[in-house]
PDB file of N, CA and C in Angstrom:
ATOM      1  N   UNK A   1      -9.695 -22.755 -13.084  1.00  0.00           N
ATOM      2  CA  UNK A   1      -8.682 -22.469 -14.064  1.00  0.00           C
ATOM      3  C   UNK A   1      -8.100 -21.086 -13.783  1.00  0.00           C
ATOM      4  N   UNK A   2      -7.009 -21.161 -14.515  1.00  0.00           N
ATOM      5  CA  UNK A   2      -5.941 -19.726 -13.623  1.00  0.00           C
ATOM      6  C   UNK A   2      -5.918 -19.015 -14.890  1.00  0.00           C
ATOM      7  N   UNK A   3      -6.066 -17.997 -14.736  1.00  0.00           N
ATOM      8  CA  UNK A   3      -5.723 -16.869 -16.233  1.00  0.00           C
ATOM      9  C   UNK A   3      -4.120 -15.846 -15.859  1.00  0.00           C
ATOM     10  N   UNK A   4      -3.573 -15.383 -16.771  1.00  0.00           N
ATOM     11  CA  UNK A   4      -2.636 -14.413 -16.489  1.00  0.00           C
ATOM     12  C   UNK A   4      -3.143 -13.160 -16.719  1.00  0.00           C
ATOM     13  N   UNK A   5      -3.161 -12.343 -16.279  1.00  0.00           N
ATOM     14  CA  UNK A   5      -3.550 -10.751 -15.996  1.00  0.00           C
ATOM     15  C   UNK A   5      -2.023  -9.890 -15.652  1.00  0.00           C
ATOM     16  N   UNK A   6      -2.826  -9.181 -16.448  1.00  0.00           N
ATOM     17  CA  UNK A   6      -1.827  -7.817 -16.199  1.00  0.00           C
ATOM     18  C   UNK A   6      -2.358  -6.760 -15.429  1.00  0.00           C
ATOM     19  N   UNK A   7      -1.840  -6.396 -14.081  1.00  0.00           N
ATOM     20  CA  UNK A   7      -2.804  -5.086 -13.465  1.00  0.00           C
ATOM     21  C   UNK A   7      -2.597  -3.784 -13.734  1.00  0.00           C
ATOM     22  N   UNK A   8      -2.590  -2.531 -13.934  1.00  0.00           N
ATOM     23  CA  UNK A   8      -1.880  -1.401 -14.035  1.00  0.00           C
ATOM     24  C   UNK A   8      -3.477  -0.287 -13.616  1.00  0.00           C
ATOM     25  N   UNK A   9      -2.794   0.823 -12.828  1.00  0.00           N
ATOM     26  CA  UNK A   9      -3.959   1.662 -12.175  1.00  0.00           C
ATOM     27  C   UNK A   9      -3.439   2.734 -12.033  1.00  0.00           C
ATOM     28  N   UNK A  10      -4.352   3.574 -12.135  1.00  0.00           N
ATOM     29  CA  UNK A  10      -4.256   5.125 -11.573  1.00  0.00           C
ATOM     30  C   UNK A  10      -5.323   5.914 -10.646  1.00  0.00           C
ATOM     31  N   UNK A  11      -4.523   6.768 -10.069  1.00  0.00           N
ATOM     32  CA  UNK A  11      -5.793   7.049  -8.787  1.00  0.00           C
ATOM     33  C   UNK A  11      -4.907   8.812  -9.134  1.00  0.00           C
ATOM     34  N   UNK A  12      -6.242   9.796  -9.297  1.00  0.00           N
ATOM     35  CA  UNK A  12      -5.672  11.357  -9.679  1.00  0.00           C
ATOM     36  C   UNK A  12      -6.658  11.827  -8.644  1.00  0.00           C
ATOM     37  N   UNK A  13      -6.205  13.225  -8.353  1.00  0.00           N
ATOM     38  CA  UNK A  13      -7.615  13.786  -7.143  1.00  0.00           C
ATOM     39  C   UNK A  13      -6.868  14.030  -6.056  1.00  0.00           C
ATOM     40  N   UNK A  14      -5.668  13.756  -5.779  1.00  0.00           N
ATOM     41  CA  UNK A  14      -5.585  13.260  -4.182  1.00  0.00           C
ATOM     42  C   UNK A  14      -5.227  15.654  -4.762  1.00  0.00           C
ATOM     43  N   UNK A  15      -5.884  15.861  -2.693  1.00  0.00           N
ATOM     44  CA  UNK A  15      -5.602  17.041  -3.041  1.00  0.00           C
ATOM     45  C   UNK A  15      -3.930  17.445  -2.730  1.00  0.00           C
ATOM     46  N   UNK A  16      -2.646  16.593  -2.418  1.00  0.00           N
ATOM     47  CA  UNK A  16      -1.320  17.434  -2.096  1.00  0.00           C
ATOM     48  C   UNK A  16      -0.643  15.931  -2.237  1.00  0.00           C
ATOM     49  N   UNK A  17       0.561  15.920  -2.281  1.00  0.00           N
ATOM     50  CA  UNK A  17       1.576  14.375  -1.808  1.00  0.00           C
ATOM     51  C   UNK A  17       1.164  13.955  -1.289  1.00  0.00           C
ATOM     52  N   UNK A  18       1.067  14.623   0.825  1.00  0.00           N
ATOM     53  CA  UNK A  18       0.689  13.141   1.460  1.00  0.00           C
ATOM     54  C   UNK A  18      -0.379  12.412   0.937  1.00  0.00           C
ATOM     55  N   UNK A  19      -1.484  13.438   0.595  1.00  0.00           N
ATOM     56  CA  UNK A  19      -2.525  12.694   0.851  1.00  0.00           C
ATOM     57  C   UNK A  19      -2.544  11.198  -0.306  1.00  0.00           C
ATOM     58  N   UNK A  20      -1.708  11.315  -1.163  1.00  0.00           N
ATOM     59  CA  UNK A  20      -0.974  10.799  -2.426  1.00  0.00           C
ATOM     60  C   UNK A  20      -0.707   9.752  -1.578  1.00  0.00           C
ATOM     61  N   UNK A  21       0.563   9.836  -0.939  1.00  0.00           N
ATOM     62  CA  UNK A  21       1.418   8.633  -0.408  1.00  0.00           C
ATOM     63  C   UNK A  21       0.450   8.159   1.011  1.00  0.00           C
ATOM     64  N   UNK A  22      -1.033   8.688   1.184  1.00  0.00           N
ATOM     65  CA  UNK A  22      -1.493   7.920   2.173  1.00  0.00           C
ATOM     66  C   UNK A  22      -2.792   6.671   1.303  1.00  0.00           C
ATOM     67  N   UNK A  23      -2.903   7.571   0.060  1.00  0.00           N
ATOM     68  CA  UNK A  23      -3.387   6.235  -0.677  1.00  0.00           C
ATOM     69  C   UNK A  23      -2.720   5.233  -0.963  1.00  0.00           C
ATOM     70  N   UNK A  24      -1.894   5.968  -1.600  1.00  0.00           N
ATOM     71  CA  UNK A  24      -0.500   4.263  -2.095  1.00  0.00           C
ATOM     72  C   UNK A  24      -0.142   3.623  -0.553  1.00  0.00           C
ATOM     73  N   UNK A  25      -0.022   4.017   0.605  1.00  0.00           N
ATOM     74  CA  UNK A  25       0.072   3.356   1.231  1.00  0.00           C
ATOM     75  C   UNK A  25      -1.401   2.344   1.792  1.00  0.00           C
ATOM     76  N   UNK A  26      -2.528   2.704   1.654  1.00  0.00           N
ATOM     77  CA  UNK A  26      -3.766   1.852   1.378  1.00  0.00           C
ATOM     78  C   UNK A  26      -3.618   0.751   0.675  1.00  0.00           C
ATOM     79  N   UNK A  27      -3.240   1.529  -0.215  1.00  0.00           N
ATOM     80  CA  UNK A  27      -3.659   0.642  -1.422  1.00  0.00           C
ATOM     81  C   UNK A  27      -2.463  -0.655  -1.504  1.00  0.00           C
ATOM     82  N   UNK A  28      -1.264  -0.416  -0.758  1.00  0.00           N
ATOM     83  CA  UNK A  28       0.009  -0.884  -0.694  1.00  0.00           C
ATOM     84  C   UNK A  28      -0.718  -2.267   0.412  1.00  0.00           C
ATOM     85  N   UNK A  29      -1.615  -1.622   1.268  1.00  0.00           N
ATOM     86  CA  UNK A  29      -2.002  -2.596   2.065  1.00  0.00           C
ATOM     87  C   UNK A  29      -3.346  -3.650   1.950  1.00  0.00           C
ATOM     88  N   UNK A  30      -3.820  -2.853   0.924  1.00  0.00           N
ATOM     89  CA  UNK A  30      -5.302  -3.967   0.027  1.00  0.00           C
ATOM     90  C   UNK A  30      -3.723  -4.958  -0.988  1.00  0.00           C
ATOM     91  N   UNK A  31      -3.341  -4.743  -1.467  1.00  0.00           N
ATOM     92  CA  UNK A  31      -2.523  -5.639  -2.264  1.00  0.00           C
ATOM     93  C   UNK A  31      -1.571  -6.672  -1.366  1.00  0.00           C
ATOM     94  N   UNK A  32      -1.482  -6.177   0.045  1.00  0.00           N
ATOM     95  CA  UNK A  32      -0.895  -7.056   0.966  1.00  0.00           C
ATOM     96  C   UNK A  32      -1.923  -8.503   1.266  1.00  0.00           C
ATOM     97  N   UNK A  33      -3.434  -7.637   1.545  1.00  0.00           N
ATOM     98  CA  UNK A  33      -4.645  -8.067   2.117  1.00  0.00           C
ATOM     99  C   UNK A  33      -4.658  -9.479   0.876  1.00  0.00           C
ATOM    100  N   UNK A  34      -4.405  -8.971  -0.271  1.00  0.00           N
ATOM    101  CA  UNK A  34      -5.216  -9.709  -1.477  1.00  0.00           C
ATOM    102  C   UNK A  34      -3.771 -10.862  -2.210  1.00  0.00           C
ATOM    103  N   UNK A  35      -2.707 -10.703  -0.959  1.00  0.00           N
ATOM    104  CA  UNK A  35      -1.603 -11.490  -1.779  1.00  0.00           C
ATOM    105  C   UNK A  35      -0.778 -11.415  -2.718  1.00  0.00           C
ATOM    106  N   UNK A  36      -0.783  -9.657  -3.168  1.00  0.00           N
ATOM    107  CA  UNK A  36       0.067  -9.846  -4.872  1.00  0.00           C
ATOM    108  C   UNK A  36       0.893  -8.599  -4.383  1.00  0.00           C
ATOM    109  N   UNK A  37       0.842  -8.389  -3.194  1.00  0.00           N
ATOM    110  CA  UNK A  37       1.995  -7.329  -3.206  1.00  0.00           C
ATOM    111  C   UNK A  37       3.325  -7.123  -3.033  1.00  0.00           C
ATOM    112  N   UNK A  38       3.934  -8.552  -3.114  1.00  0.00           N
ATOM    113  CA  UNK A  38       5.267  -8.331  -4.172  1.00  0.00           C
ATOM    114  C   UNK A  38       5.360  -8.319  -5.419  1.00  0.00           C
ATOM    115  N   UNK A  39       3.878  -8.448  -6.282  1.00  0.00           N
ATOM    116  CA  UNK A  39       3.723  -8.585  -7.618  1.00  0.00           C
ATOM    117  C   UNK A  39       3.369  -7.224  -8.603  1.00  0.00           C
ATOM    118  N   UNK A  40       3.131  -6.283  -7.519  1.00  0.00           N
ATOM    119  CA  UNK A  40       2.703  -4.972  -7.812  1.00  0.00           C
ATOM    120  C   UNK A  40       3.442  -3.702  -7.479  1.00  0.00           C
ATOM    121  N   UNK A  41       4.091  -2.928  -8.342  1.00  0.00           N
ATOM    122  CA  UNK A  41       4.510  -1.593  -7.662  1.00  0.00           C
ATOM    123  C   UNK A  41       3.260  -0.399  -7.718  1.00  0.00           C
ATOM    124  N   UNK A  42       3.732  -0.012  -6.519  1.00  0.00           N
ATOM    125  CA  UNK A  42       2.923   1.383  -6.460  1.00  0.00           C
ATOM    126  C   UNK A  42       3.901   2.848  -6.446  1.00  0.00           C
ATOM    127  N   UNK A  43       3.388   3.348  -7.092  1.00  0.00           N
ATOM    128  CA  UNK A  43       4.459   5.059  -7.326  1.00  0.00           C
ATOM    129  C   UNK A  43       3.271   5.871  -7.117  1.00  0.00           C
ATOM    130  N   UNK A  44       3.994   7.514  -6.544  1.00  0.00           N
ATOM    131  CA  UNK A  44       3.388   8.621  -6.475  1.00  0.00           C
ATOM    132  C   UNK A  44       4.148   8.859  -7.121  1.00  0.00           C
ATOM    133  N   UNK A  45       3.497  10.443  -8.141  1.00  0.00           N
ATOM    134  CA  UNK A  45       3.759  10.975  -9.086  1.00  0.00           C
ATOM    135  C   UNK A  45       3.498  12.547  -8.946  1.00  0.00           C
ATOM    136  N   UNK A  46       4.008  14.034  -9.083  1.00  0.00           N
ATOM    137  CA  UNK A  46       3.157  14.516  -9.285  1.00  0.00           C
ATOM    138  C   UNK A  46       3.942  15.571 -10.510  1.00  0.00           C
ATOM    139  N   UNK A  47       2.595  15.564 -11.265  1.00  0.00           N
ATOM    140  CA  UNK A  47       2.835  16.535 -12.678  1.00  0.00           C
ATOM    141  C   UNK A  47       3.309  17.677 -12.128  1.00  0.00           C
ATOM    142  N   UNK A  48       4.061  18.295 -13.659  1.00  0.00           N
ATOM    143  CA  UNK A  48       4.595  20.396 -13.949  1.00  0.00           C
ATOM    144  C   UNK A  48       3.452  21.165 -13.432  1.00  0.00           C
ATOM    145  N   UNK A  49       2.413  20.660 -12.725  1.00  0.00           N
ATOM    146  CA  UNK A  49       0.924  21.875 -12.851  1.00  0.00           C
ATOM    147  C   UNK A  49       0.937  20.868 -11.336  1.00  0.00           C
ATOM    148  N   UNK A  50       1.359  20.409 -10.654  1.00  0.00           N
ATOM    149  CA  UNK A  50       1.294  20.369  -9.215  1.00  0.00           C
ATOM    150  C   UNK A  50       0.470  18.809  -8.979  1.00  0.00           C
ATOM    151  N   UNK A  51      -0.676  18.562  -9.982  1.00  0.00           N
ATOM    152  CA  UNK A  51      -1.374  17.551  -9.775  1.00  0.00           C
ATOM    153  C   UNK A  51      -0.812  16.340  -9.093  1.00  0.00           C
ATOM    154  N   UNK A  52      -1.109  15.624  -8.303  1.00  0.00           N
ATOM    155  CA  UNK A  52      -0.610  14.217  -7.531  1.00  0.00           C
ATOM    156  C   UNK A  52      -1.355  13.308  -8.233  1.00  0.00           C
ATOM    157  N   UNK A  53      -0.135  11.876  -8.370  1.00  0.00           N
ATOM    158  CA  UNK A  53      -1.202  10.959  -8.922  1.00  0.00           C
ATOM    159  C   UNK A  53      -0.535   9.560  -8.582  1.00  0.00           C
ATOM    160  N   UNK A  54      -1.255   8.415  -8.556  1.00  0.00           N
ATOM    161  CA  UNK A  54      -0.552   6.937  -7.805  1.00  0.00           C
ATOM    162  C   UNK A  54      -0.531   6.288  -8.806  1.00  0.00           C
ATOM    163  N   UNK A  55       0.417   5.861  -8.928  1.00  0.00           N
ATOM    164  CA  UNK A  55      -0.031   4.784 -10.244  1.00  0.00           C
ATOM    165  C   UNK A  55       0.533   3.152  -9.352  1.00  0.00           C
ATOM    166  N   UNK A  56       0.019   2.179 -10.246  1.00  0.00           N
ATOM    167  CA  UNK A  56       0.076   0.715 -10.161  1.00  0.00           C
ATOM    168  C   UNK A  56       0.606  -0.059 -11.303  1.00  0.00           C
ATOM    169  N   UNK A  57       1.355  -0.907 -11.060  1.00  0.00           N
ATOM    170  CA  UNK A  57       1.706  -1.487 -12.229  1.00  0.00           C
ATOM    171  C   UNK A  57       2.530  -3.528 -11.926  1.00  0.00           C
ATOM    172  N   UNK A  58       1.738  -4.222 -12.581  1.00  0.00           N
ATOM    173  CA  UNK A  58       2.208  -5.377 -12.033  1.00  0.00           C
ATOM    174  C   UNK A  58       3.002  -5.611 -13.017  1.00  0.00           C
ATOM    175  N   UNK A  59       4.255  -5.999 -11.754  1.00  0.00           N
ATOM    176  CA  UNK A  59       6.052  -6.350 -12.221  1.00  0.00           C
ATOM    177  C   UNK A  59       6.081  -7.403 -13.409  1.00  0.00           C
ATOM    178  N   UNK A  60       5.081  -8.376 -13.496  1.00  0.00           N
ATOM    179  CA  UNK A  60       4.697  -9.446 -14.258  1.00  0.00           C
ATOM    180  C   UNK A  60       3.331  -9.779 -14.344  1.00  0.00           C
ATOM    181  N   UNK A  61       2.474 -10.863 -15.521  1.00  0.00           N
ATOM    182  CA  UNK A  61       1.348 -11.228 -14.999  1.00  0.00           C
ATOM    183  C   UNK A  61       1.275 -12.235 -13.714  1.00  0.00           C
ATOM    184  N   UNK A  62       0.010 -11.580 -13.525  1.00  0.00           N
ATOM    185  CA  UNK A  62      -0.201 -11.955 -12.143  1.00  0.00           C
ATOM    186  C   UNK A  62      -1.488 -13.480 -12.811  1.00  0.00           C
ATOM    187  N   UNK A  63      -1.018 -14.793 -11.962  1.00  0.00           N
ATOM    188  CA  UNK A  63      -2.047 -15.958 -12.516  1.00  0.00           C
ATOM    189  C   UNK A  63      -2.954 -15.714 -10.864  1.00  0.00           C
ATOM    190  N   UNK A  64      -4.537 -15.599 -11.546  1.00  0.00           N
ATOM    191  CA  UNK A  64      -5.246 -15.101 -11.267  1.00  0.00           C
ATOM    192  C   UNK A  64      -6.151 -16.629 -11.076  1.00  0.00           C
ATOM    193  N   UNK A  65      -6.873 -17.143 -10.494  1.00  0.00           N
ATOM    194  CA  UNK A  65      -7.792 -18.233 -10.424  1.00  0.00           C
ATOM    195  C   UNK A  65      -8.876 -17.629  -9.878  1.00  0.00           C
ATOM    196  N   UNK A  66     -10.080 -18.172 -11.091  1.00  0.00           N
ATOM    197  CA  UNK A  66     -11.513 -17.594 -10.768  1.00  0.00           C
ATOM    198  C   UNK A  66     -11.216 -16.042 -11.238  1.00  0.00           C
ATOM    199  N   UNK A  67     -10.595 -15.526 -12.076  1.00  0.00           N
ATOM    200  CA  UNK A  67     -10.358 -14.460 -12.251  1.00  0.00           C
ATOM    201  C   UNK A  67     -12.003 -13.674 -12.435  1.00  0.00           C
ATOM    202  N   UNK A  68     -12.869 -14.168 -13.009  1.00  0.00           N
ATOM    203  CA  UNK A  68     -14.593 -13.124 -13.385  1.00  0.00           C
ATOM    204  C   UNK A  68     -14.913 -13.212 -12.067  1.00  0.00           C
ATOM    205  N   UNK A  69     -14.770 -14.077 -10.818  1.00  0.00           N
ATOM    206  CA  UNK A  69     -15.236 -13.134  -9.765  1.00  0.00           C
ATOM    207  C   UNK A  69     -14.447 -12.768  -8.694  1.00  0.00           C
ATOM    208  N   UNK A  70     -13.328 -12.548  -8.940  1.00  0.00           N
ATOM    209  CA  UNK A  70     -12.183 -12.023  -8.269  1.00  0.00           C
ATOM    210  C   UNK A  70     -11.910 -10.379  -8.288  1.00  0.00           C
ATOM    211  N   UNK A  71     -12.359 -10.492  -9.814  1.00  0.00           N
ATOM    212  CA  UNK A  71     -12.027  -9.366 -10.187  1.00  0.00           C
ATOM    213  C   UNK A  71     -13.331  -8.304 -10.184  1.00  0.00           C
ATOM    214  N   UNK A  72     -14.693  -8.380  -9.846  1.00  0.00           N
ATOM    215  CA  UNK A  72     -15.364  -7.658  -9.051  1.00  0.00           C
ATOM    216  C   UNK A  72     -15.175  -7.308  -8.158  1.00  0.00           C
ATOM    217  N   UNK A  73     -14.538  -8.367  -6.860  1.00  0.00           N
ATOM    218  CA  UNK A  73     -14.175  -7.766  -5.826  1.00  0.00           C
ATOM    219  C   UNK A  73     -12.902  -6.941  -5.434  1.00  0.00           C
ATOM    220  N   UNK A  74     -11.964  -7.178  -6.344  1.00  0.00           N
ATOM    221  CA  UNK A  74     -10.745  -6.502  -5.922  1.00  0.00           C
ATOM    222  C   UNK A  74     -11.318  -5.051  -6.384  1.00  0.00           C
ATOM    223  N   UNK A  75     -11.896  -4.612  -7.493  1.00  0.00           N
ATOM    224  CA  UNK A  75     -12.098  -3.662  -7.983  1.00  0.00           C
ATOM    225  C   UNK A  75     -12.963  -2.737  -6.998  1.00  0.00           C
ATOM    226  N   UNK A  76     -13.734  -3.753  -6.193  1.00  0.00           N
ATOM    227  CA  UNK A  76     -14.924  -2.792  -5.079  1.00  0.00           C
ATOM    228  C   UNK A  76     -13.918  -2.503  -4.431  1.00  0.00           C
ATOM    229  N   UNK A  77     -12.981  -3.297  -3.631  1.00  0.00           N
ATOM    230  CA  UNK A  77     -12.147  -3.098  -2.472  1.00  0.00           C
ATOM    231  C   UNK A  77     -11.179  -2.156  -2.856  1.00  0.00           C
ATOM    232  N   UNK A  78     -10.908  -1.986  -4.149  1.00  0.00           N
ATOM    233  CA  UNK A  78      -9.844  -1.225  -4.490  1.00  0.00           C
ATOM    234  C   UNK A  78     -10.645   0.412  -4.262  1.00  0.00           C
ATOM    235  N   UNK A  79     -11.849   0.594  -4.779  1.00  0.00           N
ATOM    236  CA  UNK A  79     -12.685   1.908  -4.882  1.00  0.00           C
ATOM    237  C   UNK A  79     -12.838   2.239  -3.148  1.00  0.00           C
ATOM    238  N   UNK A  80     -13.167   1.384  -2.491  1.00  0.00           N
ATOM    239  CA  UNK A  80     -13.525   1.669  -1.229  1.00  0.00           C
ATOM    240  C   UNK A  80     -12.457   2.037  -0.593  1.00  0.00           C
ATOM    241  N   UNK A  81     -11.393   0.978  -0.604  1.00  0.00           N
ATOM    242  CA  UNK A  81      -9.735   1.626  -0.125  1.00  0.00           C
ATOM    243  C   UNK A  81      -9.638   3.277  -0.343  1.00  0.00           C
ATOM    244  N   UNK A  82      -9.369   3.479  -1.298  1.00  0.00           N
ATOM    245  CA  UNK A  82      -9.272   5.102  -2.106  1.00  0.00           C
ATOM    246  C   UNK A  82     -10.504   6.129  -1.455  1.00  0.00           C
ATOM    247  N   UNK A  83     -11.561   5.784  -1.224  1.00  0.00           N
ATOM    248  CA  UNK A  83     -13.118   6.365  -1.079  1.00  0.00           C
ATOM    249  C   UNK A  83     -12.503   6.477   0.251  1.00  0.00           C
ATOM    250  N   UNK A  84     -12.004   5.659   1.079  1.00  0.00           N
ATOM    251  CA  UNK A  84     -11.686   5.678   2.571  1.00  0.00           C
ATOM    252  C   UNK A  84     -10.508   6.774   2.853  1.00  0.00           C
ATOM    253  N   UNK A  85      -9.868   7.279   1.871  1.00  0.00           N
ATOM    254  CA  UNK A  85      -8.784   8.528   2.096  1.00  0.00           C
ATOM    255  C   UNK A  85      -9.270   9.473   1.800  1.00  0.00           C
ATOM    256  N   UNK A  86      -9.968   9.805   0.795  1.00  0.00           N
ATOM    257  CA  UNK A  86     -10.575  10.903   0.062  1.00  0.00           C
ATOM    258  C   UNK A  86     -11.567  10.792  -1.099  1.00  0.00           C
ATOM    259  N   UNK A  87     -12.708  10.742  -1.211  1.00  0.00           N
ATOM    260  CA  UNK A  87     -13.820  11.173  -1.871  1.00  0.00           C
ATOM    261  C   UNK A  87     -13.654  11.315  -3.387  1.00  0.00           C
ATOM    262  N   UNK A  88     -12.802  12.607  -2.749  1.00  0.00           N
ATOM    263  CA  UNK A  88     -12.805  13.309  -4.560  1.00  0.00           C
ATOM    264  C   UNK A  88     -11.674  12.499  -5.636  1.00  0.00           C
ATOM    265  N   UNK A  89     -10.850  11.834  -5.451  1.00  0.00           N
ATOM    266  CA  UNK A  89      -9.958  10.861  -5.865  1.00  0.00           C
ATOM    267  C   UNK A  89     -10.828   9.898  -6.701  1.00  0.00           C
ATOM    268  N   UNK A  90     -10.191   9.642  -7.895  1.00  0.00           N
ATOM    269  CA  UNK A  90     -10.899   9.258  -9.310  1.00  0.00           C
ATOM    270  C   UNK A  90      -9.938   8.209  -9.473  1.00  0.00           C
ATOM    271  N   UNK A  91     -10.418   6.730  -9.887  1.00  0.00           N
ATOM    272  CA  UNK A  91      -9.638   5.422  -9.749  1.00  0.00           C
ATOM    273  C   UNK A  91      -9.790   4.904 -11.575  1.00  0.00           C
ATOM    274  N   UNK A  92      -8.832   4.078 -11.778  1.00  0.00           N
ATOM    275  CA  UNK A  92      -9.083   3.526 -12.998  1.00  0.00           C
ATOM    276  C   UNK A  92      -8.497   2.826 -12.965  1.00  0.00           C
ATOM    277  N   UNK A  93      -8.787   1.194 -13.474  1.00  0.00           N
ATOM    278  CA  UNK A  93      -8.164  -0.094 -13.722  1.00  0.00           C
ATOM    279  C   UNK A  93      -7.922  -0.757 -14.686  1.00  0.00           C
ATOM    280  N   UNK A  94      -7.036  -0.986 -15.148  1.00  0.00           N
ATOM    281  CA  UNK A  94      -6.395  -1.353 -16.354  1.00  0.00           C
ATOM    282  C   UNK A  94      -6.228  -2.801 -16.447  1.00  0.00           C
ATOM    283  N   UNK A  95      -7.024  -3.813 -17.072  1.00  0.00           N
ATOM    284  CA  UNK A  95      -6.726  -5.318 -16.873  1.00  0.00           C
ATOM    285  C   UNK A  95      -5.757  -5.460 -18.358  1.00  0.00           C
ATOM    286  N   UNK A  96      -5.022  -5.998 -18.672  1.00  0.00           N
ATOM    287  CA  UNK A  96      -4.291  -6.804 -19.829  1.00  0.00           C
ATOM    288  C   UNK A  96      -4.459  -8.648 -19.485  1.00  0.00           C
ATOM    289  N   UNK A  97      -4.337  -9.101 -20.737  1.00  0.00           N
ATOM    290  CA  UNK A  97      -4.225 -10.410 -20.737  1.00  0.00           C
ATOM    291  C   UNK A  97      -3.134 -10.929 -21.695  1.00  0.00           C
ATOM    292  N   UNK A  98      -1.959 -11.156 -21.227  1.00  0.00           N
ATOM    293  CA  UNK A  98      -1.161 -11.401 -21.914  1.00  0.00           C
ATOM    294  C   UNK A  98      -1.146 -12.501 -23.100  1.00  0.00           C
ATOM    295  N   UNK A  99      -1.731 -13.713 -22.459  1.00  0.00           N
ATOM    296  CA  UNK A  99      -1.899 -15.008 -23.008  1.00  0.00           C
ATOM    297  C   UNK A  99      -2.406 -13.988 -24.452  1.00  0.00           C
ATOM    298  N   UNK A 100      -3.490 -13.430 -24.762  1.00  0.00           N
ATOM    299  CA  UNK A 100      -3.863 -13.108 -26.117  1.00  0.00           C
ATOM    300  C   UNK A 100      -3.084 -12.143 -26.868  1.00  0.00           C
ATOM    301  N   UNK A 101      -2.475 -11.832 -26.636  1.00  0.00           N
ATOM    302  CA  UNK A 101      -1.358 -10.790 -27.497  1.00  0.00           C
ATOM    303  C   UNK A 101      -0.726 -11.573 -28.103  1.00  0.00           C
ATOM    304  N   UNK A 102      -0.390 -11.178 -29.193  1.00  0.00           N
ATOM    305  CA  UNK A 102       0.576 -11.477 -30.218  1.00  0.00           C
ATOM    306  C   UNK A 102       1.529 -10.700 -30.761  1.00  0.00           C
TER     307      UNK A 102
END
């Protein structure tokens, strides 16, 4: 059975831009790896105080099949992607489910 999900993420830490736009470009390429990356934008950002930050955000829900163990693994692959540019870079994943909103 297929669920609809909403993805949205942030990744803070990176220490300057590139190193910014060399995650989103990772991460641009785990979402290639995993099939939804015309379904997902990725942006660099960086705050008034210099901080860099990536954010994620899916254009629509994304229908997800087997979503409880899908979504362990995208989440490892997503940490390891990020872990593979830089260390100190702090990840967070945001699931929504649209179907239950009202």
């Amino acid at each position: 059975m297929s669920v609809n999900i909403d993805l949205a993420f942030t990744v803070t830490g990176a220490a300057d831009e590139p190193q910014a736009r060399e995650i989103a470009g990772a991460l641009e390429e785990l979402m290639r790896e995993e099939s939804i990356d015309g379904y997902v934008r990725i942006t660099v950002g960086v705050d008034a105080d210099g901080a860099c930050r990536v954010l994620g955000k899916s254009r629509f829900p994304l229908s997800i099949s087997g979503f409880h163990r899908w979504q362990p693994h995208f989440e490892g692959l997503f940490a390891m992607t990020v872990a593979d540019v830089t260390a100190a870079a702090r990840t967070q994943i945001d699931w929504g489910y649209p179907d239950e909103e009202y």
